[in-house]
PDB file of N, CA and C in Angstrom:
ATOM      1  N   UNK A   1       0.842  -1.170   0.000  1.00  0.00           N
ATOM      2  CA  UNK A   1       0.000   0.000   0.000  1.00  0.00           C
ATOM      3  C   UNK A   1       0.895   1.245   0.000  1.00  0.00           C
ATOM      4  N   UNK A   2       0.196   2.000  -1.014  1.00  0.00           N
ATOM      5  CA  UNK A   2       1.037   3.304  -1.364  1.00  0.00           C
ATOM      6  C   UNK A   2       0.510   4.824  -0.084  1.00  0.00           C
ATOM      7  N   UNK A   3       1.321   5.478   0.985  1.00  0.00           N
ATOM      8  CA  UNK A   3       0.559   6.608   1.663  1.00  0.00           C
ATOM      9  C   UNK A   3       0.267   7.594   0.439  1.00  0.00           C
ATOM     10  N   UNK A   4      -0.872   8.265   1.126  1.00  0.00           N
ATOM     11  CA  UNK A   4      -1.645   9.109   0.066  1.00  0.00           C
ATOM     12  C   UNK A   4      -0.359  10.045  -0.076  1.00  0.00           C
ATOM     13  N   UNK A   5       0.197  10.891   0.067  1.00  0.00           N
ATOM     14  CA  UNK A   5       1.684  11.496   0.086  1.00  0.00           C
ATOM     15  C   UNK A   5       2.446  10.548  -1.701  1.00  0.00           C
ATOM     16  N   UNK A   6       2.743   9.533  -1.134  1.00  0.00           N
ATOM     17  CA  UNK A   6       3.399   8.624  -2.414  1.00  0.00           C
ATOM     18  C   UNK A   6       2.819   8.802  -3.243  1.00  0.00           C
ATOM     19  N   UNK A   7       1.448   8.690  -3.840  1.00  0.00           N
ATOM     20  CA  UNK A   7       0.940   8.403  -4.618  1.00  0.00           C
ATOM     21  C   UNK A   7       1.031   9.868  -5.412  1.00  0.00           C
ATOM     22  N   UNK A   8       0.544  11.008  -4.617  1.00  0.00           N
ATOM     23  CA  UNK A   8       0.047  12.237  -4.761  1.00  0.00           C
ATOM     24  C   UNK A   8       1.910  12.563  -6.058  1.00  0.00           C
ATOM     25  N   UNK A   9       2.815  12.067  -5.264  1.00  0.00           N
ATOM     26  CA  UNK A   9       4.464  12.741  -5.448  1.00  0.00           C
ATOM     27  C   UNK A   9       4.539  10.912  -7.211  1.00  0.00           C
ATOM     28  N   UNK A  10       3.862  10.660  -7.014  1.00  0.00           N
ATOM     29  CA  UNK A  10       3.756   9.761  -8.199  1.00  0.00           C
ATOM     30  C   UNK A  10       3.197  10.102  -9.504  1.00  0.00           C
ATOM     31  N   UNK A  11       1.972  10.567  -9.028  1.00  0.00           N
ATOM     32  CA  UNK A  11       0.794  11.367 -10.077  1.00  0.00           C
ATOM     33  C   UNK A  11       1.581  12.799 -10.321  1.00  0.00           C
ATOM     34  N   UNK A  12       2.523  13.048  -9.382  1.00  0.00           N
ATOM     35  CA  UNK A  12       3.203  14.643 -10.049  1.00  0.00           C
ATOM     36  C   UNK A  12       4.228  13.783 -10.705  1.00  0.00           C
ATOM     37  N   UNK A  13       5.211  13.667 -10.820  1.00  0.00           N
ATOM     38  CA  UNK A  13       5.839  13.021 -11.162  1.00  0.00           C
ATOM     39  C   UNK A  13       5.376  11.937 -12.990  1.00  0.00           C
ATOM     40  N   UNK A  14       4.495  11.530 -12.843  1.00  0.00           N
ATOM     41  CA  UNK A  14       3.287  10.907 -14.412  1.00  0.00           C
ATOM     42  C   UNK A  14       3.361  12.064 -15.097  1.00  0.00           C
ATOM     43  N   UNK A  15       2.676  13.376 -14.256  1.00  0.00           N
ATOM     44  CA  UNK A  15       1.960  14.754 -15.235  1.00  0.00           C
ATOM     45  C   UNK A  15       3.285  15.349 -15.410  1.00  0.00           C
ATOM     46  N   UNK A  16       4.021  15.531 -14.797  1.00  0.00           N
ATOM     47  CA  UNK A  16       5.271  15.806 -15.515  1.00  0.00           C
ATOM     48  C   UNK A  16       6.162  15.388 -16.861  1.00  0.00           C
ATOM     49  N   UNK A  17       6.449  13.597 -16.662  1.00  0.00           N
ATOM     50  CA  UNK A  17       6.451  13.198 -17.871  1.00  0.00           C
ATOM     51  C   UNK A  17       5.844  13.286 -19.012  1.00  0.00           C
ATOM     52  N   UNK A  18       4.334  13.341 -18.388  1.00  0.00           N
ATOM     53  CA  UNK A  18       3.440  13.815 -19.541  1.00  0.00           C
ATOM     54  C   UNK A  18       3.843  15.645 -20.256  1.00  0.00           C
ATOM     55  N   UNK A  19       3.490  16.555 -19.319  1.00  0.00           N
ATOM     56  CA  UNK A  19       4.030  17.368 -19.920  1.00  0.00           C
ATOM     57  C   UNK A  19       5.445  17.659 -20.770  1.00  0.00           C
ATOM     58  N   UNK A  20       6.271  17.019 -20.650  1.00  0.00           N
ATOM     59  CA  UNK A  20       7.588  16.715 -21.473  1.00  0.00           C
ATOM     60  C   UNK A  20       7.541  16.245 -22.464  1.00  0.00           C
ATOM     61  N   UNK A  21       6.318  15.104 -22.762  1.00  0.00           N
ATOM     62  CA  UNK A  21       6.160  14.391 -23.493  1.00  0.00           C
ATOM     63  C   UNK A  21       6.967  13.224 -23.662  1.00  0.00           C
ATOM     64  N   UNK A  22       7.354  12.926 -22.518  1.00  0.00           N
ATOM     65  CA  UNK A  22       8.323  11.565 -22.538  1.00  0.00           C
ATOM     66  C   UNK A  22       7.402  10.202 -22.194  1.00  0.00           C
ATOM     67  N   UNK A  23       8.127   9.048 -23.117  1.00  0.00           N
ATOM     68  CA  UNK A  23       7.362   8.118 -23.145  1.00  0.00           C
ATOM     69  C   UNK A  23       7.081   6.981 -21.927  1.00  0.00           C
ATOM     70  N   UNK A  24       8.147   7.742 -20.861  1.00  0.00           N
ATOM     71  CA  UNK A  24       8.363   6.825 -19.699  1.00  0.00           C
ATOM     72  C   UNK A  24       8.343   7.498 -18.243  1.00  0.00           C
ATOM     73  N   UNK A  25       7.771   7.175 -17.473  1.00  0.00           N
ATOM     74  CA  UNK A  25       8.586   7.936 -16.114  1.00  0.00           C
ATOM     75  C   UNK A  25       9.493   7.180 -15.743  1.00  0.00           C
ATOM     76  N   UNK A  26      10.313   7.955 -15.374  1.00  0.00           N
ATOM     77  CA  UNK A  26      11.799   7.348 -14.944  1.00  0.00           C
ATOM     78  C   UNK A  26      11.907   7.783 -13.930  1.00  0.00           C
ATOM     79  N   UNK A  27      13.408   7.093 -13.172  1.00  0.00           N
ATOM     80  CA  UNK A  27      13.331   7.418 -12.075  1.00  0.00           C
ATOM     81  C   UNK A  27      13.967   8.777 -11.476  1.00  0.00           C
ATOM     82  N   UNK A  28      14.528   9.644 -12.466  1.00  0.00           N
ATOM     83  CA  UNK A  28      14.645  11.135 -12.525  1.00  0.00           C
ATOM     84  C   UNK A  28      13.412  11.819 -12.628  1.00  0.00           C
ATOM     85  N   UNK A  29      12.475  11.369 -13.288  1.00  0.00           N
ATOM     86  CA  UNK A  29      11.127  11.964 -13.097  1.00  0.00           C
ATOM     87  C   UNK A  29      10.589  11.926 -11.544  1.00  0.00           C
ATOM     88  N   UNK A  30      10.973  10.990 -11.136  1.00  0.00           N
ATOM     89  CA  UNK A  30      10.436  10.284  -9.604  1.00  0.00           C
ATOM     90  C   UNK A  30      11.067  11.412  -8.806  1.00  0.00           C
ATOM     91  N   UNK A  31      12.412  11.050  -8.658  1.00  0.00           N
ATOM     92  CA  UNK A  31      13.698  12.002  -7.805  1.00  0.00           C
ATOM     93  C   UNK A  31      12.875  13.949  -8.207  1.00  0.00           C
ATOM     94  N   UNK A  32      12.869  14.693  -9.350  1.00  0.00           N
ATOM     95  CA  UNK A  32      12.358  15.442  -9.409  1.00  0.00           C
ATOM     96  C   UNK A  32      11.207  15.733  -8.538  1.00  0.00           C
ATOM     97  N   UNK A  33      10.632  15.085  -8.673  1.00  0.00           N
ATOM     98  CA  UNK A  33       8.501  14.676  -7.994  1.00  0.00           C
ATOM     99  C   UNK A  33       9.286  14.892  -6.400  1.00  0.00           C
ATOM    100  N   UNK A  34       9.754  14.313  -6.351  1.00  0.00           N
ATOM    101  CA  UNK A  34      10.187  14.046  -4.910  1.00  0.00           C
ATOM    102  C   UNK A  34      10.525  15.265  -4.260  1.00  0.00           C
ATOM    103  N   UNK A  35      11.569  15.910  -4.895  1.00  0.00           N
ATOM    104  CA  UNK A  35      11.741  17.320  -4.182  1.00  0.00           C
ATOM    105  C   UNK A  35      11.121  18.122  -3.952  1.00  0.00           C
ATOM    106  N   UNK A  36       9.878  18.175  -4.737  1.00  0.00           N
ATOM    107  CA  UNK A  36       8.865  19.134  -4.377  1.00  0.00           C
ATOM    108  C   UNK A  36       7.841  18.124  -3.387  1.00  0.00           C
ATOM    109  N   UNK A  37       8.132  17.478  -2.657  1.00  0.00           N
ATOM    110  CA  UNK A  37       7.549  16.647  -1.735  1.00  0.00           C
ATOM    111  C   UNK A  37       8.391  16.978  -0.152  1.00  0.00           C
ATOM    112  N   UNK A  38       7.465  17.926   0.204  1.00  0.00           N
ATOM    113  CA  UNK A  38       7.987  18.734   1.827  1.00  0.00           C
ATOM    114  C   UNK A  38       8.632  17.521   2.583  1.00  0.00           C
ATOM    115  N   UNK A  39       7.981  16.423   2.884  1.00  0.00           N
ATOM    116  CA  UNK A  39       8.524  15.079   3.810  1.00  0.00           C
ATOM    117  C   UNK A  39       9.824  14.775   3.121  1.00  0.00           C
ATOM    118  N   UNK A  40       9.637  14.086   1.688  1.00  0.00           N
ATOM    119  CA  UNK A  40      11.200  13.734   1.135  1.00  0.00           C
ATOM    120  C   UNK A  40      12.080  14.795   1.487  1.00  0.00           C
ATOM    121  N   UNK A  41      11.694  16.457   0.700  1.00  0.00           N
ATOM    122  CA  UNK A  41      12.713  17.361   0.689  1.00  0.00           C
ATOM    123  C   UNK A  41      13.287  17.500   2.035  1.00  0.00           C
ATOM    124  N   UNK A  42      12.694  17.413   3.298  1.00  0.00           N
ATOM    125  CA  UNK A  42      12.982  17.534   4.603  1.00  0.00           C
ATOM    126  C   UNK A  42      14.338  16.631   4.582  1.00  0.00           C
ATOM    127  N   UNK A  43      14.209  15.316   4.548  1.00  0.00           N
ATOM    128  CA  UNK A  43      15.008  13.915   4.655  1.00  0.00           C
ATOM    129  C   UNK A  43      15.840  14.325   4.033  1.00  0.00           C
ATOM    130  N   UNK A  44      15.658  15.083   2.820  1.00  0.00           N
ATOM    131  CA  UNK A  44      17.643  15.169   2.046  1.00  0.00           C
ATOM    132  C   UNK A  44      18.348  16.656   2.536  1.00  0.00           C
ATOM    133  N   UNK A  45      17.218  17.530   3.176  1.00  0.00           N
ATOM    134  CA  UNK A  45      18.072  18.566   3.397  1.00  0.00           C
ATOM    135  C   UNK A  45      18.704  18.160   4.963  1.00  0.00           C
ATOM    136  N   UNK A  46      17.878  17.192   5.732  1.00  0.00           N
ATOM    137  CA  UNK A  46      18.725  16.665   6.740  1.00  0.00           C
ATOM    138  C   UNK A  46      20.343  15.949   6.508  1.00  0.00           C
ATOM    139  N   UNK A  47      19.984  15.289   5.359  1.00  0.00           N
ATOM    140  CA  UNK A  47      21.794  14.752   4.806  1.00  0.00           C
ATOM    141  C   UNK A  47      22.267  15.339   4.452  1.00  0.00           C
ATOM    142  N   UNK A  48      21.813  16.574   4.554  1.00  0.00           N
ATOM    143  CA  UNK A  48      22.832  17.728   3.817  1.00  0.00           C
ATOM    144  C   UNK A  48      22.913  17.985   2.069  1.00  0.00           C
ATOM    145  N   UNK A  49      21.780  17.619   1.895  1.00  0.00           N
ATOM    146  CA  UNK A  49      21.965  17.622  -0.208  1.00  0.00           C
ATOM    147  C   UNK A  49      21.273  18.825  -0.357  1.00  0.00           C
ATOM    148  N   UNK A  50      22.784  18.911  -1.235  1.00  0.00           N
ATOM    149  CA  UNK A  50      22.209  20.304  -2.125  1.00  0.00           C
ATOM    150  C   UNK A  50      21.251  19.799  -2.914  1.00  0.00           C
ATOM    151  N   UNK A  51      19.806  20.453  -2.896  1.00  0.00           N
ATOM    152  CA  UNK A  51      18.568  20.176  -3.209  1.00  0.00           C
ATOM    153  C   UNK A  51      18.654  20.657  -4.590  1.00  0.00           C
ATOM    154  N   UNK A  52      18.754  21.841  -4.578  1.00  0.00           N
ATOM    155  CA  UNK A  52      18.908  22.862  -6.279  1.00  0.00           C
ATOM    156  C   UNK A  52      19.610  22.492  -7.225  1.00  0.00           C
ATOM    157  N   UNK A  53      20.875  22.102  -6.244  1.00  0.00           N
ATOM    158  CA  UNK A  53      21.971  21.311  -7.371  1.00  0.00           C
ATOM    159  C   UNK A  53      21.390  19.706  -8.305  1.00  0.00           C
ATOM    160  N   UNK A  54      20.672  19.466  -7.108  1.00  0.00           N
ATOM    161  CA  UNK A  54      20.227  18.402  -7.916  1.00  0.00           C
ATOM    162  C   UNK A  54      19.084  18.011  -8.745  1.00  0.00           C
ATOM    163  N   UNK A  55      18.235  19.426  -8.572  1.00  0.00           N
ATOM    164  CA  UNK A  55      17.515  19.688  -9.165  1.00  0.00           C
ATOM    165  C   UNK A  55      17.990  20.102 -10.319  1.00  0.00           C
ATOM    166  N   UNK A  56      18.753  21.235 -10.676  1.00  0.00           N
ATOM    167  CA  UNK A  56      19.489  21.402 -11.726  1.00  0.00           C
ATOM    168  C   UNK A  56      20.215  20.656 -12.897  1.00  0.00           C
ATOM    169  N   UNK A  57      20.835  19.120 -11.804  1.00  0.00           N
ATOM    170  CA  UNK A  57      21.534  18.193 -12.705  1.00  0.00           C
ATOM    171  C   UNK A  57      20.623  17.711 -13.162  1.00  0.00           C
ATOM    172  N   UNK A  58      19.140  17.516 -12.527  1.00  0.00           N
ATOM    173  CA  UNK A  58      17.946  16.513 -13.378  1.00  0.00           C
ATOM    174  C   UNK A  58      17.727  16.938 -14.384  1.00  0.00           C
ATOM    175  N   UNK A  59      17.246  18.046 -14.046  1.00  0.00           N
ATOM    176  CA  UNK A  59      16.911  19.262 -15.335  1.00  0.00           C
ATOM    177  C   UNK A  59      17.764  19.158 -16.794  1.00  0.00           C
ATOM    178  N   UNK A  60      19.296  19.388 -16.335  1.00  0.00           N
ATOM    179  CA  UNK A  60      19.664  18.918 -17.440  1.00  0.00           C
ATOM    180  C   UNK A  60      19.986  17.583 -18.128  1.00  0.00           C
ATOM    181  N   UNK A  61      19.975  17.036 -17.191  1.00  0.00           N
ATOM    182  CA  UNK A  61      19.985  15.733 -17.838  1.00  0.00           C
ATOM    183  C   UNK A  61      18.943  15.018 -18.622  1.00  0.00           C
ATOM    184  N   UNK A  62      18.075  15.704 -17.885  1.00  0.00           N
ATOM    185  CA  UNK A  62      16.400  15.454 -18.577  1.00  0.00           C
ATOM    186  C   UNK A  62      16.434  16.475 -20.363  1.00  0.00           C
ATOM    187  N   UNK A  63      16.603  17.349 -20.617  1.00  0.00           N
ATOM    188  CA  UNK A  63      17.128  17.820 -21.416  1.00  0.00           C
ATOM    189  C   UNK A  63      17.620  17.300 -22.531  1.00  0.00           C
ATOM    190  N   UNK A  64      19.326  16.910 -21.831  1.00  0.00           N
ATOM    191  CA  UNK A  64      20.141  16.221 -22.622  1.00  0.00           C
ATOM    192  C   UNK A  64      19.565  15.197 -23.085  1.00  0.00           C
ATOM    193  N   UNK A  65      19.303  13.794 -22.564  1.00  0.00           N
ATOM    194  CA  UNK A  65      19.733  12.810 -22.888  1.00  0.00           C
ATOM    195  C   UNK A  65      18.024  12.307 -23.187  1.00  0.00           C
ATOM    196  N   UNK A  66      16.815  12.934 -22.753  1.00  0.00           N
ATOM    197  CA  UNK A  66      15.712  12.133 -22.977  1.00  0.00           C
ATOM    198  C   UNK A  66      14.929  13.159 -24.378  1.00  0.00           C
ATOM    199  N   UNK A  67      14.493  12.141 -24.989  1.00  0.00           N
ATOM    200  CA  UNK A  67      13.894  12.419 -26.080  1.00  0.00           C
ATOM    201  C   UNK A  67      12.692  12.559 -26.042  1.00  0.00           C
ATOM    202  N   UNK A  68      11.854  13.622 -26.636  1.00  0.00           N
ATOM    203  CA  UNK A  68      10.403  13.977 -26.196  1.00  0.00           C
ATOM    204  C   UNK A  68       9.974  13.548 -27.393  1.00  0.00           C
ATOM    205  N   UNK A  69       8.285  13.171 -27.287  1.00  0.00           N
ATOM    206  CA  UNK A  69       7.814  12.479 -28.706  1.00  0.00           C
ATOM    207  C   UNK A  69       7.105  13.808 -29.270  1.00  0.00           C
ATOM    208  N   UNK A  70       6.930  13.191 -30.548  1.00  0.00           N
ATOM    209  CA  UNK A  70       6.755  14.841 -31.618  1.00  0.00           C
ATOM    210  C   UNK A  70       5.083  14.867 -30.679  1.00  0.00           C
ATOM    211  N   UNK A  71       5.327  15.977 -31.515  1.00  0.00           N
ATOM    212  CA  UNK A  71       3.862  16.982 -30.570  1.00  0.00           C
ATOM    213  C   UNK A  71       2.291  15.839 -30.657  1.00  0.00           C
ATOM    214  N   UNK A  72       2.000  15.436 -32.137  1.00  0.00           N
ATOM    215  CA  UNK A  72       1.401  14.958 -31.995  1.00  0.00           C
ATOM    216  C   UNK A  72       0.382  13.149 -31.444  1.00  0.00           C
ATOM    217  N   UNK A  73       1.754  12.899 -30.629  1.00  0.00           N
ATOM    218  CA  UNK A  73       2.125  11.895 -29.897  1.00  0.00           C
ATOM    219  C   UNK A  73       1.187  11.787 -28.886  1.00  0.00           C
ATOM    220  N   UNK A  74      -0.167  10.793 -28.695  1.00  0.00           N
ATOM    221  CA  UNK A  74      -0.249  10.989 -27.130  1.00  0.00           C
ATOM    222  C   UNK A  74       0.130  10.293 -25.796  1.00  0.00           C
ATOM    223  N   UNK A  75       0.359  11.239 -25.160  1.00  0.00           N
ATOM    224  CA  UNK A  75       1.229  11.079 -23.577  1.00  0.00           C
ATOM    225  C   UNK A  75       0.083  10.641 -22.592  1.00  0.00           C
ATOM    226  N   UNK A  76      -1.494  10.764 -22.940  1.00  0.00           N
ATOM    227  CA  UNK A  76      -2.164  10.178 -21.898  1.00  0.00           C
ATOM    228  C   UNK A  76      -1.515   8.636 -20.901  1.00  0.00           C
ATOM    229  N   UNK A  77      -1.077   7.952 -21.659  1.00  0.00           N
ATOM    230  CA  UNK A  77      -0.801   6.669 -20.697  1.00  0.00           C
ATOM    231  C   UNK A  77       0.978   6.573 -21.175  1.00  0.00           C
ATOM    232  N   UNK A  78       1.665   7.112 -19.824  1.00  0.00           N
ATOM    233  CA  UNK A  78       3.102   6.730 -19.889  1.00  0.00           C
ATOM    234  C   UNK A  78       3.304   6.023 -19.150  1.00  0.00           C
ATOM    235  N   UNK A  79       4.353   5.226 -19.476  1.00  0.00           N
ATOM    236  CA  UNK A  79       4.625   3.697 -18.610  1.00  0.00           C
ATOM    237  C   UNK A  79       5.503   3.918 -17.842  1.00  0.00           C
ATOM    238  N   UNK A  80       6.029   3.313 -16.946  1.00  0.00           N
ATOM    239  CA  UNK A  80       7.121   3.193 -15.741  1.00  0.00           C
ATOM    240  C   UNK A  80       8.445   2.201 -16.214  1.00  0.00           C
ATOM    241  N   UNK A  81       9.576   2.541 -16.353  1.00  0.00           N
ATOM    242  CA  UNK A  81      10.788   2.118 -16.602  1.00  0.00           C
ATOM    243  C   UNK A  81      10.590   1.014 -15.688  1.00  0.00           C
ATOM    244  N   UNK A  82      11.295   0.140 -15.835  1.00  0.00           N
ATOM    245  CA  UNK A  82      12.179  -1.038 -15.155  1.00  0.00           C
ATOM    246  C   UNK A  82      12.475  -0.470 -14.134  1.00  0.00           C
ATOM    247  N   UNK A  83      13.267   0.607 -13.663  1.00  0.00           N
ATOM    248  CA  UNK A  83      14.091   1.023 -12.585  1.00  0.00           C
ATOM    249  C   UNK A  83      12.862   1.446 -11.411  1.00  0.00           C
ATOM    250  N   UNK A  84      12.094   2.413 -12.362  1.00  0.00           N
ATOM    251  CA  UNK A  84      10.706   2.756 -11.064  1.00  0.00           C
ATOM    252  C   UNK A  84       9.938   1.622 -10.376  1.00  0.00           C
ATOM    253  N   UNK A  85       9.911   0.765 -11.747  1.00  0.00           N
ATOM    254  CA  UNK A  85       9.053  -0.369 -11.363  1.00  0.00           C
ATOM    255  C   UNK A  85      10.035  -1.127  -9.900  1.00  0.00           C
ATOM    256  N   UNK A  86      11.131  -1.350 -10.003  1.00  0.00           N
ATOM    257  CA  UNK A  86      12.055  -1.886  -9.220  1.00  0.00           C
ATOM    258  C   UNK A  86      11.652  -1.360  -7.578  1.00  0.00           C
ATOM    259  N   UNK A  87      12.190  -0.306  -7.922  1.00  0.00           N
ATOM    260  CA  UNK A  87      12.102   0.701  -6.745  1.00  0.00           C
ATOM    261  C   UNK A  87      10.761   0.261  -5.709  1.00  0.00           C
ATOM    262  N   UNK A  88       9.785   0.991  -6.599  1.00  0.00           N
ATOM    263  CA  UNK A  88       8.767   0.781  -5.687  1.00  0.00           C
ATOM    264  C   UNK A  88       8.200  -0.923  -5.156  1.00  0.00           C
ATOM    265  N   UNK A  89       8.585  -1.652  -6.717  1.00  0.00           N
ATOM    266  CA  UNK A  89       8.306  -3.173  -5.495  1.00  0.00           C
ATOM    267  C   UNK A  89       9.280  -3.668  -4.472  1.00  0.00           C
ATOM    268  N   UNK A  90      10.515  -2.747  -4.078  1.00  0.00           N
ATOM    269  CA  UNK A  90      11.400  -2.811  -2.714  1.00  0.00           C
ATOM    270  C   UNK A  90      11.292  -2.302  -1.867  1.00  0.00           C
ATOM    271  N   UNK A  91      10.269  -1.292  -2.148  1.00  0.00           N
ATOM    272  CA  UNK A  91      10.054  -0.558  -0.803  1.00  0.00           C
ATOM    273  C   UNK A  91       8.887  -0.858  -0.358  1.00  0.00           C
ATOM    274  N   UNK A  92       7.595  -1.697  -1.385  1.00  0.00           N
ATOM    275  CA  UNK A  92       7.175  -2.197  -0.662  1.00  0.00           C
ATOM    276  C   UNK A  92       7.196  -4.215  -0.013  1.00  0.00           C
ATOM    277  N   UNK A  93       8.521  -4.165  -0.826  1.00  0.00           N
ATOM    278  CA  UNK A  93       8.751  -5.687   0.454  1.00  0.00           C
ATOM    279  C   UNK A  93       9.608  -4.840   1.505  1.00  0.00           C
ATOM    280  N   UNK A  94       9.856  -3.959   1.648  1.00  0.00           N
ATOM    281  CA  UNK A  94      10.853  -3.678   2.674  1.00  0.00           C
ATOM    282  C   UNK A  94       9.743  -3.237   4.248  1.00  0.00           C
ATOM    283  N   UNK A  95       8.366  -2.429   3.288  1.00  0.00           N
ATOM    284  CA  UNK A  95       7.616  -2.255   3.888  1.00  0.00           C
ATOM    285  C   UNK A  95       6.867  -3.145   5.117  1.00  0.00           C
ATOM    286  N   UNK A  96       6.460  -4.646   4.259  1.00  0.00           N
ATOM    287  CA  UNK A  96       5.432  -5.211   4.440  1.00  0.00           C
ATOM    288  C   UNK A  96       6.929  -6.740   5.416  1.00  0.00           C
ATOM    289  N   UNK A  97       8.149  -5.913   5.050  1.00  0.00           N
ATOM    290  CA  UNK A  97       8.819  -6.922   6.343  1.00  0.00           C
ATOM    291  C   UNK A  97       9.194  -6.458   7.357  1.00  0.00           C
ATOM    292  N   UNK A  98       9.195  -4.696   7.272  1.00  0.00           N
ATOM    293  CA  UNK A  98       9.152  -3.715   8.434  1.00  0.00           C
ATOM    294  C   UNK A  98       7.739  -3.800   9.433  1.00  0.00           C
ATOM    295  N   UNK A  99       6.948  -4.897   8.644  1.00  0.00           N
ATOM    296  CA  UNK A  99       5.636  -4.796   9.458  1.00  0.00           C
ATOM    297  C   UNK A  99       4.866  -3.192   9.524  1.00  0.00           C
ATOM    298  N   UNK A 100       5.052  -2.332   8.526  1.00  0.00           N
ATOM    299  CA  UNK A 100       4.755  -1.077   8.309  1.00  0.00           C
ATOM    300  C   UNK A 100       3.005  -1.889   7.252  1.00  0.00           C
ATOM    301  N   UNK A 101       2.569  -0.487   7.499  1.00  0.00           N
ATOM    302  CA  UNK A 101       1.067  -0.703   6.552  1.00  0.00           C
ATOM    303  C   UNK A 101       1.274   0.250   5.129  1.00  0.00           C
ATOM    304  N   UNK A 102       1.991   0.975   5.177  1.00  0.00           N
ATOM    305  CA  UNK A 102       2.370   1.307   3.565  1.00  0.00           C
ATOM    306  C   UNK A 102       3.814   2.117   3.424  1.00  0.00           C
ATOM    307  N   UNK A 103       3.896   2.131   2.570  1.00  0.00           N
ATOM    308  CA  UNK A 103       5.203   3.007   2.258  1.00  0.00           C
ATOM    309  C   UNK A 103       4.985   4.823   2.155  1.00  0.00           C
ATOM    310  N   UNK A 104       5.352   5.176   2.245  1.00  0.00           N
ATOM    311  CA  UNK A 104       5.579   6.718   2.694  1.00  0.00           C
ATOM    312  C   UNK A 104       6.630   7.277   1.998  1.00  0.00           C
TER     313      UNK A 104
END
């Protein structure tokens, strides 16, 4: 089970890709989503991450290296990379062996 928080920083994270027009969310799409997520952003400015900076490197990297589909492409249903997909089914076995009721 996804906390309403996750889901909410998921669905930003989708409409984003969508607005880009990229055919995937990735997990730079995710990491992006995330920073504008007060709870995550809290957790990395506690480790000390430069937040902007890494906002910045997404940015361009998102840029650089991902390819947007021509305009008349539709982005209604973008799929989840391998890597997102990964992610989230580890956090929730990590969840459900933490004896936690969803991931956050």
């Amino acid at each position: 089970m996804l906390s309403a928080d996750l889901r909410k920083t998921l669905n930003a994270a989708i409409a984003d890709t969508q607005r880009r027009r990229h055919e995937y969310v990735t997990l730079e799409h995710l990491l992006l989503a995330l920073l504008d997520d007060p709870s995550a952003r809290k957790v990395l400015l506690a480790c000390r991450a430069d937040v902007e900076s890494i906002r910045e490197a997404l940015e361009q990297f998102i840029a650089e290296k991902m390819e947007a589909l021509p305009e008349d492409a539709d982005t209604s249903a973008v799929h989840q990379t391998i890597g997102v997909s990964r992610v989230l089914q580890r956090a929730l076995l990590h969840v459900q062996g933490a004896g936690k009721p969803e991931v956050t």
